[in-house]
Protein backbone atom coordinates (compact mmCIF):
# COMPACT_ATOMS: atom_id res chain seq x y z
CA UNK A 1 -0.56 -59.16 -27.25
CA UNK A 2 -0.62 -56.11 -25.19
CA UNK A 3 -0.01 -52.67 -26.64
CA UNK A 4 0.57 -49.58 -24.64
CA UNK A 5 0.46 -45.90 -25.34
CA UNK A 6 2.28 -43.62 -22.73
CA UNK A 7 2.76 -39.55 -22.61
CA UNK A 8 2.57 -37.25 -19.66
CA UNK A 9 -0.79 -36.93 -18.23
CA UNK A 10 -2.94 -39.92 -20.22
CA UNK A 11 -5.34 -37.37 -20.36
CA UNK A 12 -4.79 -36.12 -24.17
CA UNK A 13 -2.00 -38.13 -26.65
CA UNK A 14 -1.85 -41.39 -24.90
CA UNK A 15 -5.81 -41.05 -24.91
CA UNK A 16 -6.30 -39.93 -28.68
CA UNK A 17 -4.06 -43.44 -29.38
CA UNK A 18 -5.71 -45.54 -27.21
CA UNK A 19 -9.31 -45.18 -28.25
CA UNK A 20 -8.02 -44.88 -32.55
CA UNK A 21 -6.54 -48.00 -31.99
CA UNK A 22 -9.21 -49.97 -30.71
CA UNK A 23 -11.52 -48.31 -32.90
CA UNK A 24 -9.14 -49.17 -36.16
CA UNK A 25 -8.27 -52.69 -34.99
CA UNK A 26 -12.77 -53.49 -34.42
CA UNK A 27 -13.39 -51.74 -37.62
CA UNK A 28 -10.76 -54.81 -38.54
CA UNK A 29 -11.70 -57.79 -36.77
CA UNK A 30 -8.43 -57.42 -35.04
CA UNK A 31 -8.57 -59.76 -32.04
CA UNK A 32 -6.38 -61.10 -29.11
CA UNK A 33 -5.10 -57.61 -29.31
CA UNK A 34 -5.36 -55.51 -25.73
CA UNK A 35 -4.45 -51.65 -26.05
CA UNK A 36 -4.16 -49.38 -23.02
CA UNK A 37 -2.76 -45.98 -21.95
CA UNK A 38 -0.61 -44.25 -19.18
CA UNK A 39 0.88 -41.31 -17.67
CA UNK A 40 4.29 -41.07 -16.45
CA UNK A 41 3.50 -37.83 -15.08
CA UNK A 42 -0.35 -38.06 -13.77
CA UNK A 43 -2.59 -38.95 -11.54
CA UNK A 44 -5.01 -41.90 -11.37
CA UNK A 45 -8.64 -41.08 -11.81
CA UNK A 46 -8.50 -37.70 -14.37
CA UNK A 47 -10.85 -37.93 -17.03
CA UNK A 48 -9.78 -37.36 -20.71
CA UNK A 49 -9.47 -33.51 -21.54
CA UNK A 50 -12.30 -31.91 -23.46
CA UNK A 51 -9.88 -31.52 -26.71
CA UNK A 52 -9.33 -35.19 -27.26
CA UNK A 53 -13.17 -36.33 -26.32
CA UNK A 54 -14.16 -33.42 -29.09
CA UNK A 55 -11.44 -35.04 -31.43
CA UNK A 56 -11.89 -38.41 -31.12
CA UNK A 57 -16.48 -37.79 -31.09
CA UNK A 58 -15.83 -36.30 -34.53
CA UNK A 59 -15.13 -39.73 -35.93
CA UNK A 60 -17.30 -41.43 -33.86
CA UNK A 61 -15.13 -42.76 -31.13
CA UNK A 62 -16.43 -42.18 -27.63
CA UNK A 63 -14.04 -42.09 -24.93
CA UNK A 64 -16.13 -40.60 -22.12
CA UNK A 65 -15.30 -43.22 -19.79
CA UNK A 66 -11.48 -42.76 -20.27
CA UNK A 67 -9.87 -42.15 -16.80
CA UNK A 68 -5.81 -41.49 -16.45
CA UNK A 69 -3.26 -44.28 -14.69
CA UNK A 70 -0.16 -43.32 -13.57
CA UNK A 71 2.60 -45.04 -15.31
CA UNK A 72 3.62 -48.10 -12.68
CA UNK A 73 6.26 -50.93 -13.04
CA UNK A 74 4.20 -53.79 -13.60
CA UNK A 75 1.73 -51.56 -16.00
CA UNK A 76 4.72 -50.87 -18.35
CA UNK A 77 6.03 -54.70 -17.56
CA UNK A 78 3.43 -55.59 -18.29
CA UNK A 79 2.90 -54.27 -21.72
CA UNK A 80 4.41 -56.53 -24.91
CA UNK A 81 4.80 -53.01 -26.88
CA UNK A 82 5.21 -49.84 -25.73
CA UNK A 83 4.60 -46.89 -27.87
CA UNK A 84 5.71 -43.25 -26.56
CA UNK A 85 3.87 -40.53 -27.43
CA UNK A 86 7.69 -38.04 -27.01
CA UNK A 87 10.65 -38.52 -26.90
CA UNK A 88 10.62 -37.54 -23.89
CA UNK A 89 8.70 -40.46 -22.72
CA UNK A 90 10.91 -42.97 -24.26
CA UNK A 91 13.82 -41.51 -22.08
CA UNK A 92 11.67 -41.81 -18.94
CA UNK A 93 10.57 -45.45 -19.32
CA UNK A 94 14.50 -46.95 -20.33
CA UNK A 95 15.46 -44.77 -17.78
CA UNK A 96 13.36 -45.59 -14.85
CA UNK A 97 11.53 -49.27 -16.26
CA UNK A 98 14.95 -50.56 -17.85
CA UNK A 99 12.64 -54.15 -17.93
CA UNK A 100 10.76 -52.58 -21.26
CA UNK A 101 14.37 -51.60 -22.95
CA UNK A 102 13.65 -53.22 -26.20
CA UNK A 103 9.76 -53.12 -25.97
CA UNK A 104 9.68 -49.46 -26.01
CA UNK A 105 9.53 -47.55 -29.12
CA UNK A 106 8.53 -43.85 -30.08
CA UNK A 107 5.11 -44.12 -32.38
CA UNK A 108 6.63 -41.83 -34.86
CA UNK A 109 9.28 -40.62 -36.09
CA UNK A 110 9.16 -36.98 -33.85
CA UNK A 111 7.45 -36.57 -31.18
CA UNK A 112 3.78 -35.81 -31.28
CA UNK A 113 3.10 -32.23 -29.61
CA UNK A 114 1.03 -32.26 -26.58
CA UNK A 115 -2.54 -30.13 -26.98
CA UNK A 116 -3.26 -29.65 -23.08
CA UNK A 117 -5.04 -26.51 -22.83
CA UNK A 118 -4.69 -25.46 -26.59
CA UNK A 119 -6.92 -24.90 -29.14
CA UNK A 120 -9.32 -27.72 -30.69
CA UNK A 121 -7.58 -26.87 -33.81
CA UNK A 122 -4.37 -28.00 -32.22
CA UNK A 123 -5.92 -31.15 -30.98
CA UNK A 124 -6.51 -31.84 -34.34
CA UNK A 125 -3.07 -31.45 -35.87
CA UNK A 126 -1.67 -34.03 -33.01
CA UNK A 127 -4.13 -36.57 -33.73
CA UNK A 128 -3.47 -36.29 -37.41
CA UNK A 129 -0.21 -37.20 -36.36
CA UNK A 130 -1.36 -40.09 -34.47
CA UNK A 131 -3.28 -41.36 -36.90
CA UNK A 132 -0.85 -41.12 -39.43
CA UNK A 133 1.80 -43.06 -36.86
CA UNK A 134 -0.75 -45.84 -36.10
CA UNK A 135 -2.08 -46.58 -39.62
CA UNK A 136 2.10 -46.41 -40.44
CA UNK A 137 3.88 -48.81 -37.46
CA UNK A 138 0.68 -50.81 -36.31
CA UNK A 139 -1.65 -51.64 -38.70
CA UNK A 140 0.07 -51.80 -41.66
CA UNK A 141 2.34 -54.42 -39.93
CA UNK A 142 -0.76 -56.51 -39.35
């Protein structure tokens, strides 16, 4: 199974949802489980943004070596679930990836804000949301 987290840059959201994951799902003992992240708006190679390192470090998740990918076909074809970040992102991938129609979901029920260049405060309140999504539509369905 291959899980996939997508919002604009894969520098913040996608990032924070990534790295919980895999964190929740070894705390676990979850295996055969991949989980990954992209951008449909980014560029490859941009590290994670200071806001969602700081975030994710204060529960003891490191995601230093986090680097962005831009959103491609056979990524998102890829993927067996797709989980968008925004609406906004589930428009983009039926819209231009109409392979994942039907694999592609929104994580929550509204879309999680995006924290680029906010405060860490801010960062905070969207991976509250996050967590609360993942815990919700992932691992309580395991």
């Amino acid at each position: 199974m291959k899980i996939l987290f997508v919002c604009t840059g894969n520098t913040c959201r996608s990032v924070m949802a990534e790295y919980y994951t895999r964190y929740k799902f070894d705390e676990l003992g979850v295996t055969g489980v991949s989980v990954s992240s992209a951008g449909v708006a980014t560029i490859d190679g941009m590290p994670a943004s200071q806001g969602a390192l700081a975030v994710l470090e204060e529960i003891g998740i490191d995601a230093s070596s986090h680097v962005s990918r831009f959103l491609t076909p056979e990524i998102a074809e890829g993927a067996d679930k797709i989980y968008a970040l925004a609406k906004s992102h589930l428009e983009i991938l039926e819209l231009n990836f109409p392979a994942v129609k039907g694999k592609a979901v929104m994580l929550g029920s509204r879309s999680v804000p995006d924290p680029v260049g906010l405060t860490l405060e801010e960062y905070r309140d969207s991976f509250d949301m996050i967590v609360s999504a993942v815990d919700k539509h992932i691992l309580a369905k395991l």
